[in-house]
N, C-alpha and C. Protein backbone atom coordinates (compact mmCIF):
# COMPACT_ATOMS: atom_id res chain seq x y z
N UNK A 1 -24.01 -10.80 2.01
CA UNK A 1 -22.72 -11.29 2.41
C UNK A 1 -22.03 -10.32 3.37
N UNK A 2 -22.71 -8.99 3.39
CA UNK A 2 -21.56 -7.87 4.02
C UNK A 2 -22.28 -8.51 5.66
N UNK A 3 -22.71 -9.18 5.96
CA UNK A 3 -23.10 -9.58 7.60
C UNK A 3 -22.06 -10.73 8.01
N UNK A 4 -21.32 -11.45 7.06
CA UNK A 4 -20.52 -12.67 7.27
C UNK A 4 -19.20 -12.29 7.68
N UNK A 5 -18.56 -12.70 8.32
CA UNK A 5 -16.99 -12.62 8.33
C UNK A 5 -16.07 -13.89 7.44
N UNK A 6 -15.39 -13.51 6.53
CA UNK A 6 -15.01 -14.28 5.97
C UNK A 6 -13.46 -14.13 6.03
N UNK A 7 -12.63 -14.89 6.61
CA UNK A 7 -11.34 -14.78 6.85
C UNK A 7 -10.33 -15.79 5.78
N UNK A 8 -10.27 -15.26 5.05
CA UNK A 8 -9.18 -15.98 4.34
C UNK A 8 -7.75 -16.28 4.66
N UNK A 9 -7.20 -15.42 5.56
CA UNK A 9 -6.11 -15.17 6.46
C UNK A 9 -6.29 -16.03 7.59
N UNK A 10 -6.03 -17.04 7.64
CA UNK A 10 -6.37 -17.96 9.39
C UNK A 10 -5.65 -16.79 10.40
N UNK A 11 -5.79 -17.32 11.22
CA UNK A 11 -5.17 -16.75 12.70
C UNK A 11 -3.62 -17.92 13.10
N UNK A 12 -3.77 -18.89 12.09
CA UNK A 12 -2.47 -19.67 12.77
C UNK A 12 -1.39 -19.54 11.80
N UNK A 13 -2.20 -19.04 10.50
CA UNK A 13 -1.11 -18.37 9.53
C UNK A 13 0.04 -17.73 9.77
N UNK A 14 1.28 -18.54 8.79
CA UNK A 14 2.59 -17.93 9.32
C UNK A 14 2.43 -16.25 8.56
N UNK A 15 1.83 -16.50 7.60
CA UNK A 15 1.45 -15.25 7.02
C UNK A 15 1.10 -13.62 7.76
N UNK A 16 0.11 -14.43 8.74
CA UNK A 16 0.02 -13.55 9.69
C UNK A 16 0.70 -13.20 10.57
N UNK A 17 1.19 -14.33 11.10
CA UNK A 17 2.81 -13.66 12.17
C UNK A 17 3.65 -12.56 11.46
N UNK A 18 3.86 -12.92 10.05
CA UNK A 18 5.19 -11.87 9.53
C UNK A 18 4.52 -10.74 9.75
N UNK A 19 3.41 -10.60 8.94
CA UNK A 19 2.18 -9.46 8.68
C UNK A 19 2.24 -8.59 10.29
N UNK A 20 2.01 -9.19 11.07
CA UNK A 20 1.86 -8.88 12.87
C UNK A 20 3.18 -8.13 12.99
N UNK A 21 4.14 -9.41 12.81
CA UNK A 21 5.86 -8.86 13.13
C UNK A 21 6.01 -7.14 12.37
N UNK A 22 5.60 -7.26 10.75
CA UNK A 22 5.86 -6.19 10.37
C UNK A 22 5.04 -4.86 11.07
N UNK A 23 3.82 -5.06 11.16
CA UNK A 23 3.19 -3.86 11.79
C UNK A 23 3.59 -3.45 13.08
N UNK A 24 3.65 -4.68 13.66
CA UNK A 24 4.64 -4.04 14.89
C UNK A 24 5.63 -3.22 14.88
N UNK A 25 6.70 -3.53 13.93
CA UNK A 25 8.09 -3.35 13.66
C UNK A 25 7.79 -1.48 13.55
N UNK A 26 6.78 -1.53 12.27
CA UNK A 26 6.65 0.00 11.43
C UNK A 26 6.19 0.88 13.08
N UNK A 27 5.35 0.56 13.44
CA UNK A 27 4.84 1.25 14.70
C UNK A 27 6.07 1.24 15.73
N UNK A 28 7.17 0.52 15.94
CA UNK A 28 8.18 0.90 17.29
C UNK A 28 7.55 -0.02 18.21
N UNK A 29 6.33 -1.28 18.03
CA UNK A 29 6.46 -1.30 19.06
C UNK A 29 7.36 -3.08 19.27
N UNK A 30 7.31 -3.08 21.01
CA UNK A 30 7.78 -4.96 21.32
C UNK A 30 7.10 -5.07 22.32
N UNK A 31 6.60 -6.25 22.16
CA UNK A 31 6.00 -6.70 23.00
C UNK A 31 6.63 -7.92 23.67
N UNK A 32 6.72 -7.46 25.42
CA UNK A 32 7.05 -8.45 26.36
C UNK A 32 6.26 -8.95 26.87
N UNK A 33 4.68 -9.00 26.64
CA UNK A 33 3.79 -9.48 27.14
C UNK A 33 3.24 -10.14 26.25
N UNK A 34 2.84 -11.47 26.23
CA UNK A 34 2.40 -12.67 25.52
C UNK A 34 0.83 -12.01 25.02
N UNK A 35 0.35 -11.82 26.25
CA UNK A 35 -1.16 -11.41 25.90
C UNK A 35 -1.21 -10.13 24.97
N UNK A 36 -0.21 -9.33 25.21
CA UNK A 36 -0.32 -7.84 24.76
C UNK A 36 0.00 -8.28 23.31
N UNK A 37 0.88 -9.13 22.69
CA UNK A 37 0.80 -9.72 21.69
C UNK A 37 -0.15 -10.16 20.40
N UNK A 38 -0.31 -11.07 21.77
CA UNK A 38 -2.05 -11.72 20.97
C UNK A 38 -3.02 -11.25 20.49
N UNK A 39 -3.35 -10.04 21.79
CA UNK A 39 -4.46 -8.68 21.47
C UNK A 39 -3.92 -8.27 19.83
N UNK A 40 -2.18 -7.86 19.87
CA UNK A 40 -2.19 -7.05 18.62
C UNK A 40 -2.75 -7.80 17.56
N UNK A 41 -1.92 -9.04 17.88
CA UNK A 41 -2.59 -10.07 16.43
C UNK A 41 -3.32 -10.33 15.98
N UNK A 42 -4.39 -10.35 16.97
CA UNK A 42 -6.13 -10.73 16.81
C UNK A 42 -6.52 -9.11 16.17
N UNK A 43 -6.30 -7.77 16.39
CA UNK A 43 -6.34 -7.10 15.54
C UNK A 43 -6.04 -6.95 14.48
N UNK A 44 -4.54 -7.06 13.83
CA UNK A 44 -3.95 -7.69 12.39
C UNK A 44 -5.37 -8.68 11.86
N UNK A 45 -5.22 -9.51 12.57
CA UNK A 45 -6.06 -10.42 11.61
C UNK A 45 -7.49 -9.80 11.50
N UNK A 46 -8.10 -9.72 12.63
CA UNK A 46 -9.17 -8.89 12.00
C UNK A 46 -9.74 -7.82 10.41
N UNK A 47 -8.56 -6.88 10.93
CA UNK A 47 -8.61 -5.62 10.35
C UNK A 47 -7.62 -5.71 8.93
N UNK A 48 -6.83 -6.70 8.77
CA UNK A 48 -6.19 -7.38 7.71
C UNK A 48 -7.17 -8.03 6.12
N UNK A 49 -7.82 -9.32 7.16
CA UNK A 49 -8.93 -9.73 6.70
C UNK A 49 -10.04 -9.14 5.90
N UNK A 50 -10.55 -8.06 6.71
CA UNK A 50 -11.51 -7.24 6.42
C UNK A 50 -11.27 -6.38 5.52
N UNK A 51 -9.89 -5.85 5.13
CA UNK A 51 -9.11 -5.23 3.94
C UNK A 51 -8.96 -5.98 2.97
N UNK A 52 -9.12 -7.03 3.10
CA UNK A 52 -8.82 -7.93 1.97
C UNK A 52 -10.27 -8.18 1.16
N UNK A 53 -10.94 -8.88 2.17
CA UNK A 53 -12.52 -9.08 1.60
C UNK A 53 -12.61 -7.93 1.10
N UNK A 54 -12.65 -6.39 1.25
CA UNK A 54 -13.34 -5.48 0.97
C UNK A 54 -12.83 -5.32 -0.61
N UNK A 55 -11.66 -5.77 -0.75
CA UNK A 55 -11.04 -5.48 -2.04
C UNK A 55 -11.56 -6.79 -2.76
N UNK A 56 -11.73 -7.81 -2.76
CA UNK A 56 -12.19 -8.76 -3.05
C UNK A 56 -13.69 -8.91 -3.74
N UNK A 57 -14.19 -8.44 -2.91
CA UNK A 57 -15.71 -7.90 -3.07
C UNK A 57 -16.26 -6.42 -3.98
N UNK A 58 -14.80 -6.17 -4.28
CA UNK A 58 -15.18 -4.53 -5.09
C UNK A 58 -14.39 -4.95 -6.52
N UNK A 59 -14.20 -6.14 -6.28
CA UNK A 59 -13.87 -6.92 -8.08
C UNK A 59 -14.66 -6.68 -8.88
N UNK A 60 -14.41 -6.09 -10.41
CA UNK A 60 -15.26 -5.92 -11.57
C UNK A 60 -16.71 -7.44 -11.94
N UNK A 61 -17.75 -7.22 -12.14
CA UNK A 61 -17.50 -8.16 -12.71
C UNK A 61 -18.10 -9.60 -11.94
N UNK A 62 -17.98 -10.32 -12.39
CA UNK A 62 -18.20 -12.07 -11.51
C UNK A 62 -16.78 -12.03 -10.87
N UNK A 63 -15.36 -11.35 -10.68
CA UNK A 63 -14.89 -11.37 -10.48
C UNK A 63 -14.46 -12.06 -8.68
N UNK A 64 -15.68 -11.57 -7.89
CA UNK A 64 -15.55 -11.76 -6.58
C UNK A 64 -15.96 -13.00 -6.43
N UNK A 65 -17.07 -13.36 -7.07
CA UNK A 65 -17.59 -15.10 -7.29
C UNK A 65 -17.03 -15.81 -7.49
N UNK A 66 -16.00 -15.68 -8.15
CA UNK A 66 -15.39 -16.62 -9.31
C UNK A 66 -13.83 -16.69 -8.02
N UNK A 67 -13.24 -15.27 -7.50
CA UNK A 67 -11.88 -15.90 -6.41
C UNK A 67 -12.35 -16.54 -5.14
N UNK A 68 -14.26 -15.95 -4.55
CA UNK A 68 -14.40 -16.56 -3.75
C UNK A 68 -14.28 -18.35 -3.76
N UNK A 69 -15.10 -18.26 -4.99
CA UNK A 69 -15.11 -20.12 -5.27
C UNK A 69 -14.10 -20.47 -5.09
N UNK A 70 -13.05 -20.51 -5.51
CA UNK A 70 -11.88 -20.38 -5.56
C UNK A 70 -11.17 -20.97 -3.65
N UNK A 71 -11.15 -19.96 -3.53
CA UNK A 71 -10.87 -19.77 -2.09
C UNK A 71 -11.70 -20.62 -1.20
N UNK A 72 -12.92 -20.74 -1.22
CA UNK A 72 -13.50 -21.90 -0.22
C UNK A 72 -13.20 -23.13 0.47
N UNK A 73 -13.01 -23.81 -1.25
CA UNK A 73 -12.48 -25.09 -0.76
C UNK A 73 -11.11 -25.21 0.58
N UNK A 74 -10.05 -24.16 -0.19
CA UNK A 74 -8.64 -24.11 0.17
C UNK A 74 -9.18 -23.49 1.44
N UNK A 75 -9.58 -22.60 2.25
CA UNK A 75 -10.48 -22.43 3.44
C UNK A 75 -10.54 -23.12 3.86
N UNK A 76 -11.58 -23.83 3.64
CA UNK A 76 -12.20 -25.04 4.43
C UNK A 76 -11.15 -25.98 4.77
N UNK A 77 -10.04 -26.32 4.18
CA UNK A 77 -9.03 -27.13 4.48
C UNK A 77 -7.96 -26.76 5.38
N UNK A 78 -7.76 -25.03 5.33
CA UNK A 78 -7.26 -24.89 6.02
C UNK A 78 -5.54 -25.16 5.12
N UNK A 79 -5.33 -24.81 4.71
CA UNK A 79 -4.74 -25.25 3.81
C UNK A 79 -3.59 -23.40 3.18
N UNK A 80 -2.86 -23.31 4.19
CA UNK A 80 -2.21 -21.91 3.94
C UNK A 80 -1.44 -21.49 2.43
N UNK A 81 -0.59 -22.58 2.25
CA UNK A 81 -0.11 -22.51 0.94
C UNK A 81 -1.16 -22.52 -0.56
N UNK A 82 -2.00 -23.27 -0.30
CA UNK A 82 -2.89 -23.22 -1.21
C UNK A 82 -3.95 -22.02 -1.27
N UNK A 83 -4.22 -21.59 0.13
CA UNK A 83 -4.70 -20.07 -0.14
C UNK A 83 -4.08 -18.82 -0.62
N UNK A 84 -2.75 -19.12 -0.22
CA UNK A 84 -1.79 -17.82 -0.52
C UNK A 84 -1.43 -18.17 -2.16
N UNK A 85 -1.26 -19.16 -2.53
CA UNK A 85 -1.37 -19.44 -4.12
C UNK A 85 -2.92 -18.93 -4.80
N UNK A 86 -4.09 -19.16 -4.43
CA UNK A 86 -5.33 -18.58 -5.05
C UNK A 86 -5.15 -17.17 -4.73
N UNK A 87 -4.83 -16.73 -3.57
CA UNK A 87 -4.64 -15.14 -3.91
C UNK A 87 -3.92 -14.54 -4.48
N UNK A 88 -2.40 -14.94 -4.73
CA UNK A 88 -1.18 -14.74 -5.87
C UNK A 88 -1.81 -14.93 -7.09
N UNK A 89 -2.70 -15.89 -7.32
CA UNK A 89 -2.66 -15.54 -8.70
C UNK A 89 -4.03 -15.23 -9.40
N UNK A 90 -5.00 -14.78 -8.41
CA UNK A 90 -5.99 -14.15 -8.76
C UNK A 90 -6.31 -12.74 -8.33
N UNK A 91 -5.49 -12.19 -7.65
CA UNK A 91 -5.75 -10.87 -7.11
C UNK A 91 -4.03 -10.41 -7.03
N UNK A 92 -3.87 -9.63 -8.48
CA UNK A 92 -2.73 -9.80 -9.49
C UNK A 92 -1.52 -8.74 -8.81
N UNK A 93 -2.45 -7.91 -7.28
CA UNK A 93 -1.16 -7.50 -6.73
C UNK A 93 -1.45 -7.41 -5.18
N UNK A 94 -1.39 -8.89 -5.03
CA UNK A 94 -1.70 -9.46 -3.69
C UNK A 94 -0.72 -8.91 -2.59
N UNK A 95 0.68 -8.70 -3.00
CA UNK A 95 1.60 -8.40 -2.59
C UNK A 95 1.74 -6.73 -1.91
N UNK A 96 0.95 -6.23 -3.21
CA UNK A 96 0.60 -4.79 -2.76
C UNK A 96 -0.47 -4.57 -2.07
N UNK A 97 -1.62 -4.82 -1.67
CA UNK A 97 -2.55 -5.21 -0.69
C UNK A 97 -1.74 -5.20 0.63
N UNK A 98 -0.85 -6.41 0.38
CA UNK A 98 0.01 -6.27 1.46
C UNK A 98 0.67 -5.30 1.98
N UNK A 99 1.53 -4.37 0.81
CA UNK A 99 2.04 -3.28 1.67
C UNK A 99 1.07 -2.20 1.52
N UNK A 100 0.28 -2.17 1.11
CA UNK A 100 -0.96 -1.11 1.38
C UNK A 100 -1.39 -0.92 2.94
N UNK A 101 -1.68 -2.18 3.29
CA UNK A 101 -2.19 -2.41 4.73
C UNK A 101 -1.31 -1.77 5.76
N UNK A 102 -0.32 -2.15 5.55
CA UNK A 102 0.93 -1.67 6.38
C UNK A 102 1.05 -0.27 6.32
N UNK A 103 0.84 0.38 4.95
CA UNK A 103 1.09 1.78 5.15
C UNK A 103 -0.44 2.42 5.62
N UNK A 104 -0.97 1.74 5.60
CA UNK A 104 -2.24 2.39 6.35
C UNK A 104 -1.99 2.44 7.77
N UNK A 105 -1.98 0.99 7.79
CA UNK A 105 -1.51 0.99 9.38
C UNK A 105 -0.71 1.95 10.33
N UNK A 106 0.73 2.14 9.14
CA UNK A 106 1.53 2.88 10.11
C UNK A 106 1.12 4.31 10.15
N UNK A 107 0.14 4.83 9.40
CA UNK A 107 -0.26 6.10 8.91
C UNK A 107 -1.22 6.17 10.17
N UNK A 108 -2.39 4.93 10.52
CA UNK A 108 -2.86 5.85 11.83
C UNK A 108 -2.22 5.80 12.88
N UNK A 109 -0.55 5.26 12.85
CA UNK A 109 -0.30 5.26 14.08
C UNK A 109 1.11 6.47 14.78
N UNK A 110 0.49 7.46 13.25
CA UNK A 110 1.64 8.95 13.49
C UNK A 110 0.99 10.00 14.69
């Protein structure tokens, strides 16, 4: 599985805009350029994503089997609210993931 990209985070996710907005914010920066934007975002999501799976995948246990299943369907649908609900309530500090990322983030960007 470590050859797959598996994005649970879409790219059209409002999730990801805030996520984007905030890392921007912590770093100082604004962007007046649409593209210069996009670039950042498509990084967020990348490197977001890939923080997430990794924690996902280092679940005790059937643990990773059992949120991936989980998560597929709501994937495949595309379906934002229903993913951000399977990760709320199976990965019990989804929230902190969240600000984990961020303080990583802003940490390589001292």
């Amino acid at each position: 599985m470590t050859n797959l990209l598996i994005t649970p985070i879409y790219f059209h996710y409002i999730f990801l805009d805030k996520l984007t907005h905030d890392a921007a914010s912590h770093a100082s920066l604004e962007f007046s350029d649409s593209d210069k934007y996009q670039q950042f975002k498509i990084s967020i999501f990348l490197n977001f994503n890939r923080y997430l799976m990794n924690i996902i995948l280092s679940l005790e246990g059937d643990g990773s089997d059992k949120l991936l299943n989980l998560l597929i369907p709501v994937m495949e649908k595309a379906n934002e609210e229903e993913t951000l609900k399977v990760l709320n309530s199976n990965l019990v500090l989804f929230d902190k993931i969240r600000s984990e990322f961020l303080e990583i983030f802003n940490n390589l960007n001292k």
